[in-house]
PDB file of N, CA and C in Angstrom:
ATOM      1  N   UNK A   1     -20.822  11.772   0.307  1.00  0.00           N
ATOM      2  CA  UNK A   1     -20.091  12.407  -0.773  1.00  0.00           C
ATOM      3  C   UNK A   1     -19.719  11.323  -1.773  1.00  0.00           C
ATOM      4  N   UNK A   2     -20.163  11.844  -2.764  1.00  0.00           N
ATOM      5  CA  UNK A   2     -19.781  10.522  -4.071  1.00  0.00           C
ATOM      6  C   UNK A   2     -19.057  11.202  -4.391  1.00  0.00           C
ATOM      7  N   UNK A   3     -18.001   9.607  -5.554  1.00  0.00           N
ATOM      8  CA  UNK A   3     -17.076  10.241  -6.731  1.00  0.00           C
ATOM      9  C   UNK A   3     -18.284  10.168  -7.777  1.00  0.00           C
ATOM     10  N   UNK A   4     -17.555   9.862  -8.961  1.00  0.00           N
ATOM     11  CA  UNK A   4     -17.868   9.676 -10.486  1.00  0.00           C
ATOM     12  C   UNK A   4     -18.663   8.235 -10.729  1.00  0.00           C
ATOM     13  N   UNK A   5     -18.037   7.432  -9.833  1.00  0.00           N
ATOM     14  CA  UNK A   5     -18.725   6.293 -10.279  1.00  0.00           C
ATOM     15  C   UNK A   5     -20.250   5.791  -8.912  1.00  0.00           C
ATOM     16  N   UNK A   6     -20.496   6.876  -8.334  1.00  0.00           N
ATOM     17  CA  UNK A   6     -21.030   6.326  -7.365  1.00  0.00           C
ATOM     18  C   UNK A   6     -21.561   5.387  -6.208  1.00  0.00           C
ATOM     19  N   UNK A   7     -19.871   5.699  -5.648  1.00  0.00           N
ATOM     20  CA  UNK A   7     -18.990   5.818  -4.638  1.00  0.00           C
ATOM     21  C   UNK A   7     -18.864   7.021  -3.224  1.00  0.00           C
ATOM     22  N   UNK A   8     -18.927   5.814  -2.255  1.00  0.00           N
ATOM     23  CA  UNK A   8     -18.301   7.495  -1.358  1.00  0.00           C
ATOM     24  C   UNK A   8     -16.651   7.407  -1.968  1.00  0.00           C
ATOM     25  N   UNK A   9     -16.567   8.914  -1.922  1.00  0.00           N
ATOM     26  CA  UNK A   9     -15.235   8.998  -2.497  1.00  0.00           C
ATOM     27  C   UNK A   9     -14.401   8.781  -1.736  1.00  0.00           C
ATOM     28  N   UNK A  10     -12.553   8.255  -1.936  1.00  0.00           N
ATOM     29  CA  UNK A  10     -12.104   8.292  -1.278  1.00  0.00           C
ATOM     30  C   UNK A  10     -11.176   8.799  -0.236  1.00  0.00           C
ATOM     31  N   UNK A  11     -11.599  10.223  -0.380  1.00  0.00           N
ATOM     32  CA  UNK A  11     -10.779  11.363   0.114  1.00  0.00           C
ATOM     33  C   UNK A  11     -11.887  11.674   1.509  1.00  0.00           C
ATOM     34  N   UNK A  12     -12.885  11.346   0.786  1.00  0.00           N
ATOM     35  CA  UNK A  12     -14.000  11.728   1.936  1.00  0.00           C
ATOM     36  C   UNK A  12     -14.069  10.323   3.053  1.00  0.00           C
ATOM     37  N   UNK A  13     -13.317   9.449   2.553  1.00  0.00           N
ATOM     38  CA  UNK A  13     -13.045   8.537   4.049  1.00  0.00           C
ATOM     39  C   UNK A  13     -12.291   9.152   4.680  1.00  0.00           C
ATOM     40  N   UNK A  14     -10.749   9.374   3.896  1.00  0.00           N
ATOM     41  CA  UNK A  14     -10.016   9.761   4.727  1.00  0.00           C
ATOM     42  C   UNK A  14     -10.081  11.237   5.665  1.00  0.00           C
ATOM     43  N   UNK A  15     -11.101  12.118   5.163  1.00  0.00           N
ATOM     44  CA  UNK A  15     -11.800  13.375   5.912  1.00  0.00           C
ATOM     45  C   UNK A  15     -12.208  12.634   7.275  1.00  0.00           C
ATOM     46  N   UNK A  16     -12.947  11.880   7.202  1.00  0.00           N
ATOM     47  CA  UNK A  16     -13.916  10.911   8.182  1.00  0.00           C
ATOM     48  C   UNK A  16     -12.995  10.051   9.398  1.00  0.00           C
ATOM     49  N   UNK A  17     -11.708   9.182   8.111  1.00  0.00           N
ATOM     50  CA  UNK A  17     -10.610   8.823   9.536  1.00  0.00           C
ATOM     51  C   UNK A  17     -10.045   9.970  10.222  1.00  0.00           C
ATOM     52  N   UNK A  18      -9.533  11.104   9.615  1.00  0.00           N
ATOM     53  CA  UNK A  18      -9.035  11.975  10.282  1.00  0.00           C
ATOM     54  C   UNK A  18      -9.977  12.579  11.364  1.00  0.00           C
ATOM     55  N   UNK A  19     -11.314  12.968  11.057  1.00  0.00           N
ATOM     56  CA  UNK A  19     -12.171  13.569  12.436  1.00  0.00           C
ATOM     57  C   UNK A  19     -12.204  12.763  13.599  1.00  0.00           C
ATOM     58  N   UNK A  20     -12.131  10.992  13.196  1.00  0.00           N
ATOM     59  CA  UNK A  20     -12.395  10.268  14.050  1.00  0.00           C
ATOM     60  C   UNK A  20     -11.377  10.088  14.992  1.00  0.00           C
ATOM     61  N   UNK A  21      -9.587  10.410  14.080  1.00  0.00           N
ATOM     62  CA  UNK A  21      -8.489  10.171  15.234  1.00  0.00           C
ATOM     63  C   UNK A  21      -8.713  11.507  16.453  1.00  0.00           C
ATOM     64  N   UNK A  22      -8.578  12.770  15.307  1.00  0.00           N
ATOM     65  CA  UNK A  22      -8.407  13.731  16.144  1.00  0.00           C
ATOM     66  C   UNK A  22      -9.214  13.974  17.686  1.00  0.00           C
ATOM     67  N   UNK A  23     -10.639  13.367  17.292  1.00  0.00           N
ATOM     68  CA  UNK A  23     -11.449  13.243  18.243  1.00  0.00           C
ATOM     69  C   UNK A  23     -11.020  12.446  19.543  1.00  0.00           C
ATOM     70  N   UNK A  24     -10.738  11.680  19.229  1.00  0.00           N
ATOM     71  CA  UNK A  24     -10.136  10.305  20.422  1.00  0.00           C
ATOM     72  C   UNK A  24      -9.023  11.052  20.485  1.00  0.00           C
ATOM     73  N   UNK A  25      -8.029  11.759  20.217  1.00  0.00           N
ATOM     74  CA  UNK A  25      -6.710  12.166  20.767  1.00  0.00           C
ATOM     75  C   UNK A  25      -7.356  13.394  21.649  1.00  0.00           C
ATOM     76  N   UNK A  26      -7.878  14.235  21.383  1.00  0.00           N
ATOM     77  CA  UNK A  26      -8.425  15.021  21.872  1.00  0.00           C
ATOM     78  C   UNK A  26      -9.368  14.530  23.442  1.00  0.00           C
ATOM     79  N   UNK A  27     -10.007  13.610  23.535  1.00  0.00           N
ATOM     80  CA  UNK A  27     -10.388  12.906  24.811  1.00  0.00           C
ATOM     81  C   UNK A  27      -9.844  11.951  25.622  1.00  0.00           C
ATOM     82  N   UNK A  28      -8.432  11.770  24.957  1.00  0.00           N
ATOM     83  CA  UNK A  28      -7.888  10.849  25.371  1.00  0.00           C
ATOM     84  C   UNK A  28      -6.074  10.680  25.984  1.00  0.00           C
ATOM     85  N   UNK A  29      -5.851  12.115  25.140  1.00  0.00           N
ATOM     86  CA  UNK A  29      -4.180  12.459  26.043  1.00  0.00           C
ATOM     87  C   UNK A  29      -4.847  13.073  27.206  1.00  0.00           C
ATOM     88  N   UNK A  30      -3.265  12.895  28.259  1.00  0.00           N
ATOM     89  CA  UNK A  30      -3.276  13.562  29.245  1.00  0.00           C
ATOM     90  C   UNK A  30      -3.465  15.511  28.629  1.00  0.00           C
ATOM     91  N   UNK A  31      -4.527  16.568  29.977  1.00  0.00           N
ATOM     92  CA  UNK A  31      -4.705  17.494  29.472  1.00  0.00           C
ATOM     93  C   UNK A  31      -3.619  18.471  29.412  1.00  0.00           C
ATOM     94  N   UNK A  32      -2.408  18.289  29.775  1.00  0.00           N
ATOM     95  CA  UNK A  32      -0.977  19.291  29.889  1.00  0.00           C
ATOM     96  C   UNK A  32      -0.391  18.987  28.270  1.00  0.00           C
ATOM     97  N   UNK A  33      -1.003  17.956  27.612  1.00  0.00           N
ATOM     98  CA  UNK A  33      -0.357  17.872  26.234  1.00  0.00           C
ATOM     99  C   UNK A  33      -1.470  17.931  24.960  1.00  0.00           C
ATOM    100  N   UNK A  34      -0.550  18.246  23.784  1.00  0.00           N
ATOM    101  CA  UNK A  34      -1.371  18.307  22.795  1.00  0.00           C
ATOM    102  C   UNK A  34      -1.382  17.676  21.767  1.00  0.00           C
ATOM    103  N   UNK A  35      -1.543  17.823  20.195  1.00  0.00           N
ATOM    104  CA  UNK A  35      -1.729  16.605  19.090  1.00  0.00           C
ATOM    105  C   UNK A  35      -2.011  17.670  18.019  1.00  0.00           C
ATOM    106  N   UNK A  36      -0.433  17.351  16.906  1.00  0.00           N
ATOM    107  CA  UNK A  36      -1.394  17.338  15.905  1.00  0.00           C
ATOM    108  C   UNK A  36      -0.506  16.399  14.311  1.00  0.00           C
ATOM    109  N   UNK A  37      -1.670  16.156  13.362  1.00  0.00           N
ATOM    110  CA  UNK A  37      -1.653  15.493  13.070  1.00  0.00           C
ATOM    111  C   UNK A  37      -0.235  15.210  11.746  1.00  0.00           C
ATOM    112  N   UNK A  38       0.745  14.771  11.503  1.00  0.00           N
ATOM    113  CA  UNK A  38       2.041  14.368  11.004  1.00  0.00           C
ATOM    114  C   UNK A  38       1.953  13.627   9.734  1.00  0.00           C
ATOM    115  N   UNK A  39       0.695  12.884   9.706  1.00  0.00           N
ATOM    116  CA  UNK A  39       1.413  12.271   8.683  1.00  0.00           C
ATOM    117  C   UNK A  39       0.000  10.780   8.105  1.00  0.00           C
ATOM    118  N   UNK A  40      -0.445  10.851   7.381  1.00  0.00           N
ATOM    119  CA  UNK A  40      -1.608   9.737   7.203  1.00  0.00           C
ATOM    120  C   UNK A  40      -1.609   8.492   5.863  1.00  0.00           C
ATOM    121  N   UNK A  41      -1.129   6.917   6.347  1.00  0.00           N
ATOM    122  CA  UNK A  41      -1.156   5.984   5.344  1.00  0.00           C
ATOM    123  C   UNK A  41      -2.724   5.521   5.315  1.00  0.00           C
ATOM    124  N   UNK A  42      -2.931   5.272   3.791  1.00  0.00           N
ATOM    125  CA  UNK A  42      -4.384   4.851   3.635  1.00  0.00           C
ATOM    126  C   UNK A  42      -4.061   3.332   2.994  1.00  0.00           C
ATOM    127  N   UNK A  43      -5.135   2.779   3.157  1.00  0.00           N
ATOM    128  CA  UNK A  43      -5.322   1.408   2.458  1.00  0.00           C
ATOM    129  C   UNK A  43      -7.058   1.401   1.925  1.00  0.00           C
ATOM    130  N   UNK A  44      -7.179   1.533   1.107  1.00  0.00           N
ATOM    131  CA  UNK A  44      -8.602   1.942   0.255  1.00  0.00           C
ATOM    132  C   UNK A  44      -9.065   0.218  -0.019  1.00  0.00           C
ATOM    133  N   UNK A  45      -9.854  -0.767   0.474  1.00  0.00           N
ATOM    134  CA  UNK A  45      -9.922  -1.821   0.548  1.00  0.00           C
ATOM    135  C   UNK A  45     -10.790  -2.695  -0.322  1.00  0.00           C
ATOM    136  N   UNK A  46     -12.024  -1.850  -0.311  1.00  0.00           N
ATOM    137  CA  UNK A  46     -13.526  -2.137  -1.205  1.00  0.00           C
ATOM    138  C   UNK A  46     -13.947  -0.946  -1.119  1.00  0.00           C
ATOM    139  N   UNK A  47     -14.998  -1.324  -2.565  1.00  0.00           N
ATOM    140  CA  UNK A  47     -15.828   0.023  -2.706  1.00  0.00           C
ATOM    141  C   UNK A  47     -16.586   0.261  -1.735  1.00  0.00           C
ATOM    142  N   UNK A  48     -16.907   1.571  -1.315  1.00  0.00           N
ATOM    143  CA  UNK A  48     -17.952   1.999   0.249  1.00  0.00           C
ATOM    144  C   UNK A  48     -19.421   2.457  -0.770  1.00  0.00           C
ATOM    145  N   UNK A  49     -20.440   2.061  -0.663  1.00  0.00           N
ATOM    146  CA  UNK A  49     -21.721   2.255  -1.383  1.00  0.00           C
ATOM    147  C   UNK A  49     -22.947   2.254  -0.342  1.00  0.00           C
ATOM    148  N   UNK A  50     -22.201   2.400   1.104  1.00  0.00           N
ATOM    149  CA  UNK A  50     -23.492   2.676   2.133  1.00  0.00           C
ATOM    150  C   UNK A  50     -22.919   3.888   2.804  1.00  0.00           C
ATOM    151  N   UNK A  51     -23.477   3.847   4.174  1.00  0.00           N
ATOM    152  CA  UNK A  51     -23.015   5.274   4.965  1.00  0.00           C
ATOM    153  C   UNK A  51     -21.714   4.426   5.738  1.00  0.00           C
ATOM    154  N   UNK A  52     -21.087   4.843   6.478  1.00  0.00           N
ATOM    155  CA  UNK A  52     -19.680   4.876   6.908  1.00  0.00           C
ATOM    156  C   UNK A  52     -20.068   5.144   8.335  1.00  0.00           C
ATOM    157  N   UNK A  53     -19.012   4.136   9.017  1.00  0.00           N
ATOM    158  CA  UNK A  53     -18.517   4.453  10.886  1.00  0.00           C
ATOM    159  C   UNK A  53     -17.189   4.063  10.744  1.00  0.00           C
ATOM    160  N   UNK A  54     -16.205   5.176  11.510  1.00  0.00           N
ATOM    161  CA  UNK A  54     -15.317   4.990  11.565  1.00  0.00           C
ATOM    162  C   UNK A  54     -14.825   5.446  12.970  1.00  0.00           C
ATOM    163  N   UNK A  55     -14.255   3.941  13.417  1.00  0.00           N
ATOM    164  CA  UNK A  55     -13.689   3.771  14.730  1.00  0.00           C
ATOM    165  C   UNK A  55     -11.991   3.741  14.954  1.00  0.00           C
ATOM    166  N   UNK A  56     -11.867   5.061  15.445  1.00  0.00           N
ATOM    167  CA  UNK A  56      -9.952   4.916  16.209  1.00  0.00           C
ATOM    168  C   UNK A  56     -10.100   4.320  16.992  1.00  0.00           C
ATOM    169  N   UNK A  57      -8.204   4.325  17.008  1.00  0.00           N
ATOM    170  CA  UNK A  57      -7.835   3.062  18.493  1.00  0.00           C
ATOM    171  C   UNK A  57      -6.388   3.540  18.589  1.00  0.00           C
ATOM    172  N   UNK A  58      -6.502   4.371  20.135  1.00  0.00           N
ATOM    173  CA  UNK A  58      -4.680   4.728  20.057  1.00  0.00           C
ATOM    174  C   UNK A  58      -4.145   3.923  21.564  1.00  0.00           C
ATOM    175  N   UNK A  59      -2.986   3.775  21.355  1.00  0.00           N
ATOM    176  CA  UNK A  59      -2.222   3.217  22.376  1.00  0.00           C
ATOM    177  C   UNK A  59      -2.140   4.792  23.526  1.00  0.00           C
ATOM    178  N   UNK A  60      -1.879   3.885  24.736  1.00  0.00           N
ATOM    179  CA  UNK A  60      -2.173   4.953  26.328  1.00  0.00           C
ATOM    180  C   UNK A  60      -0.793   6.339  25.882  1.00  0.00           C
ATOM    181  N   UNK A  61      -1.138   7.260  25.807  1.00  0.00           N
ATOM    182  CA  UNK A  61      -0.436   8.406  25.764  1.00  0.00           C
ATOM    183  C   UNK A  61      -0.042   9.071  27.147  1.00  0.00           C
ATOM    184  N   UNK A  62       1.277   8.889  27.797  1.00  0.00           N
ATOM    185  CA  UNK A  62       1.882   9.500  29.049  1.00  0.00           C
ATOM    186  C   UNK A  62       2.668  10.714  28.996  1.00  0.00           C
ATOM    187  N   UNK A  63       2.467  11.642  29.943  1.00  0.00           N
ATOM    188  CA  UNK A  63       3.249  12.874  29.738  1.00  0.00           C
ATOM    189  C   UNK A  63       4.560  12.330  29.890  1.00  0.00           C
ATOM    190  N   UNK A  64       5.001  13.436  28.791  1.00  0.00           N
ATOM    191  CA  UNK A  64       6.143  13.294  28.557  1.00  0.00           C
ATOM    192  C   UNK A  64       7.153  14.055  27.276  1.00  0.00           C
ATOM    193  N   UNK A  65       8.106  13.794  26.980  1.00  0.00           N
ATOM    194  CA  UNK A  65       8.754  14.569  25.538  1.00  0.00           C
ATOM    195  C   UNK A  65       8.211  13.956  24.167  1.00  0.00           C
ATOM    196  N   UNK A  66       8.293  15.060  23.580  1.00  0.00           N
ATOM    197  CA  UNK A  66       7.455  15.118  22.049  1.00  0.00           C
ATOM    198  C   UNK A  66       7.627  13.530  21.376  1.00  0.00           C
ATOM    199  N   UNK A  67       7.198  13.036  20.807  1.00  0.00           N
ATOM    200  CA  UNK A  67       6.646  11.607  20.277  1.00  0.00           C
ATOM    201  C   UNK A  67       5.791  11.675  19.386  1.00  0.00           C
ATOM    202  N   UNK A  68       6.024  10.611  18.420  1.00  0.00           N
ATOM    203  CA  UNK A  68       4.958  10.079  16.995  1.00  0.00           C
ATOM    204  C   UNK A  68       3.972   8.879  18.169  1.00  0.00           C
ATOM    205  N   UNK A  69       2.449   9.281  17.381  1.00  0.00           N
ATOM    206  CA  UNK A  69       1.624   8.066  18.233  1.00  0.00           C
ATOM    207  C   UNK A  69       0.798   7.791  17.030  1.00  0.00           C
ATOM    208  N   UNK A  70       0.652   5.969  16.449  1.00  0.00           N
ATOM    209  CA  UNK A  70      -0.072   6.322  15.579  1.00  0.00           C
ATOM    210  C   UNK A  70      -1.041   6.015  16.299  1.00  0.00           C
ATOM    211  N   UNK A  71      -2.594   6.137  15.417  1.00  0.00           N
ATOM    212  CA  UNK A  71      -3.920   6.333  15.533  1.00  0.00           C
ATOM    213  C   UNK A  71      -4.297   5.618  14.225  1.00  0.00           C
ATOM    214  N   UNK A  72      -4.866   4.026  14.729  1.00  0.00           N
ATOM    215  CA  UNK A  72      -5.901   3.256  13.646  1.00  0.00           C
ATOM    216  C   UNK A  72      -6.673   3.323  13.419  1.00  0.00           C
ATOM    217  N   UNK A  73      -7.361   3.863  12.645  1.00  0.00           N
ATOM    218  CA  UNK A  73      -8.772   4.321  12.013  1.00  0.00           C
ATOM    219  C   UNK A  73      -9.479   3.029  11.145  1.00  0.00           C
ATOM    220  N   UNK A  74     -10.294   2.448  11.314  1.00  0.00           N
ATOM    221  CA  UNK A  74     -11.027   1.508  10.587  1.00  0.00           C
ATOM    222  C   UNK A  74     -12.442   2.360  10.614  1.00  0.00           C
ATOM    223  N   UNK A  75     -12.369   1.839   8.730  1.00  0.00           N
ATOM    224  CA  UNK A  75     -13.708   2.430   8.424  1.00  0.00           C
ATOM    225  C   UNK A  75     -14.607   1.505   7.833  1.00  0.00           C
ATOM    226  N   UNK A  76     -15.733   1.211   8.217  1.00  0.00           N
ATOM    227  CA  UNK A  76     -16.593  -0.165   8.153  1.00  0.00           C
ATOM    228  C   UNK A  76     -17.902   0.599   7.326  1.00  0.00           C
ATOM    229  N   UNK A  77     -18.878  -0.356   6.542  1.00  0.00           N
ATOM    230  CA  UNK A  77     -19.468  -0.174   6.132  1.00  0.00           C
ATOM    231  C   UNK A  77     -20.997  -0.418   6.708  1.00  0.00           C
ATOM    232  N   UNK A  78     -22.664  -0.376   6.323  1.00  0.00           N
ATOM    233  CA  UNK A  78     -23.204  -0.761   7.010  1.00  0.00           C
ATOM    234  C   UNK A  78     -23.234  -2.202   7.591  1.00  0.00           C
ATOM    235  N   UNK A  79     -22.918  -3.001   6.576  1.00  0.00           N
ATOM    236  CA  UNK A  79     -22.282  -4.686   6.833  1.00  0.00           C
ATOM    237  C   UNK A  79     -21.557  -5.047   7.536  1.00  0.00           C
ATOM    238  N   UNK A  80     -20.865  -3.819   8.219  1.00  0.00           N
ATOM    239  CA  UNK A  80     -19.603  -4.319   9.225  1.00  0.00           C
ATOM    240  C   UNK A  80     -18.449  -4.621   8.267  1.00  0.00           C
ATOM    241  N   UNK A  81     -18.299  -4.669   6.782  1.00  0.00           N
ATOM    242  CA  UNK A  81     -17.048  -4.963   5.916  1.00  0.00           C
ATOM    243  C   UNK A  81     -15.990  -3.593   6.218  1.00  0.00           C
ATOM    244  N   UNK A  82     -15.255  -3.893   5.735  1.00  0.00           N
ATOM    245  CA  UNK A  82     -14.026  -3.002   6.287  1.00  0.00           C
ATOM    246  C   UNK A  82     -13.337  -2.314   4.509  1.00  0.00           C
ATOM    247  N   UNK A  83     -14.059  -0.990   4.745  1.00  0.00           N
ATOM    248  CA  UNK A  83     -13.857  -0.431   3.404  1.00  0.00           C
ATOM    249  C   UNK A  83     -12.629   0.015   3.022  1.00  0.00           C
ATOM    250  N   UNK A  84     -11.884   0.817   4.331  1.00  0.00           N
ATOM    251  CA  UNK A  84     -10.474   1.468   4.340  1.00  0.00           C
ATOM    252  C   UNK A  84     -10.083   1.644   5.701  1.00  0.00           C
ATOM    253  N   UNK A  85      -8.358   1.278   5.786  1.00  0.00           N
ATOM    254  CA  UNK A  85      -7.937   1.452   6.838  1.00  0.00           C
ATOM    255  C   UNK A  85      -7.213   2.548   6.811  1.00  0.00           C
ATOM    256  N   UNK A  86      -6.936   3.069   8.115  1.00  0.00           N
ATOM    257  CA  UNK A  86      -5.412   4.590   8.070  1.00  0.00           C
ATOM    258  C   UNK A  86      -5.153   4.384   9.227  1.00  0.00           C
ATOM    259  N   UNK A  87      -3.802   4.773   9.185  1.00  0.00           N
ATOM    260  CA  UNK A  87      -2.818   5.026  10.269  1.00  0.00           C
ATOM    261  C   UNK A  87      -2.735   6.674  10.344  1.00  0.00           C
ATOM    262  N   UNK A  88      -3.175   7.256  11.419  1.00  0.00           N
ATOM    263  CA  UNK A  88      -2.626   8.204  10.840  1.00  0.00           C
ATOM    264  C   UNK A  88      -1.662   8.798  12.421  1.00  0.00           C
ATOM    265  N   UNK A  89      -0.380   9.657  11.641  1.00  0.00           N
ATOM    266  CA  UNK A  89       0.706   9.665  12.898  1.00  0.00           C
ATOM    267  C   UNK A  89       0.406  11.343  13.343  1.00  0.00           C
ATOM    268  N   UNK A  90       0.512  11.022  14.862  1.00  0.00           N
ATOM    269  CA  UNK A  90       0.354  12.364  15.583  1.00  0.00           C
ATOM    270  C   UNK A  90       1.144  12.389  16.346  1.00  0.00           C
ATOM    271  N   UNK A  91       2.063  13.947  16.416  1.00  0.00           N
ATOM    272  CA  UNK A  91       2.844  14.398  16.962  1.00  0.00           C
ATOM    273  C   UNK A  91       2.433  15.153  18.092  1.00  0.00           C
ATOM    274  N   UNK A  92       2.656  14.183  19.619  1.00  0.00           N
ATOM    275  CA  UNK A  92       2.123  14.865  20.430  1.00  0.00           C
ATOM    276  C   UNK A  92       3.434  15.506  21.573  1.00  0.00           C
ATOM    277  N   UNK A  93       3.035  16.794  22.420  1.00  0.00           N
ATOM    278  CA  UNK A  93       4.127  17.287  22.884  1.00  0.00           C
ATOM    279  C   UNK A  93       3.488  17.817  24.222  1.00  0.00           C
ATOM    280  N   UNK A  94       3.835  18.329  25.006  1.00  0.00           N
ATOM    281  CA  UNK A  94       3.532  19.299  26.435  1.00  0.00           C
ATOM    282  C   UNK A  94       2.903  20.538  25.467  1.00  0.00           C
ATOM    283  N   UNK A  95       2.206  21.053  26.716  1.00  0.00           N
ATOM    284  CA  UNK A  95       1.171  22.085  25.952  1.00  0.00           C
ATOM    285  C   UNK A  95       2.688  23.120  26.340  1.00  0.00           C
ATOM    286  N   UNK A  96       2.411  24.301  25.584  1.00  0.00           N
ATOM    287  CA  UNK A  96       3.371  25.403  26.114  1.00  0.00           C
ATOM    288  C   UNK A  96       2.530  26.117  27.238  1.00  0.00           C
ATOM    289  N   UNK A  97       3.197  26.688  28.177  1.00  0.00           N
ATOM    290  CA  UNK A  97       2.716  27.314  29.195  1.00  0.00           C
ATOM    291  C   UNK A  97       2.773  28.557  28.974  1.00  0.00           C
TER     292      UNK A  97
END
């Protein structure tokens, strides 16, 4: 997805960090709890002008009462340069029964 100046745009990273946290929260809390997503800081770093991988990284999630967890999203380019970072915060809780 380009902008105007042909660019991936930068809304369409942050589309891309967000699939990538949700994904890893989703395989990665305990299964009695759930996730969703609160709150997302971006840092837009360099222009992105190839295709995009973007790798989360969350700290160990234990059952327990409702909690903010963030989720680091680095988004790298084909070079391995580091185009944009996000935090993004997830509010995770016990599933309801």
């Amino acid at each position: 997805v380009q902008n105007h100046i042909g660019t991936v745009h930068a809304i369409a990273m942050c589309n891309l960090a967000e699939l990538a946290a949700g994904t890893l929260m989703e395989v990665s809390i305990p299964a009695s709890m759930r996730w969703l997503p609160k709150g997302m800081q971006v840092e837009y770093l360099r222009k992105a002008e190839t295709d995009l991988e973007a790798i989360a990284t969350v700290p160990a999630v234990e059952e327990g009462a409702g909690r903010d967890v963030p989720v680091v999203v680095e988004v790298r380019d084909r070079s391995g340069e580091l185009a944009c970072r996000a935090t993004i915060t997830m509010w995770v809780t016990a599933r309801r029964k």
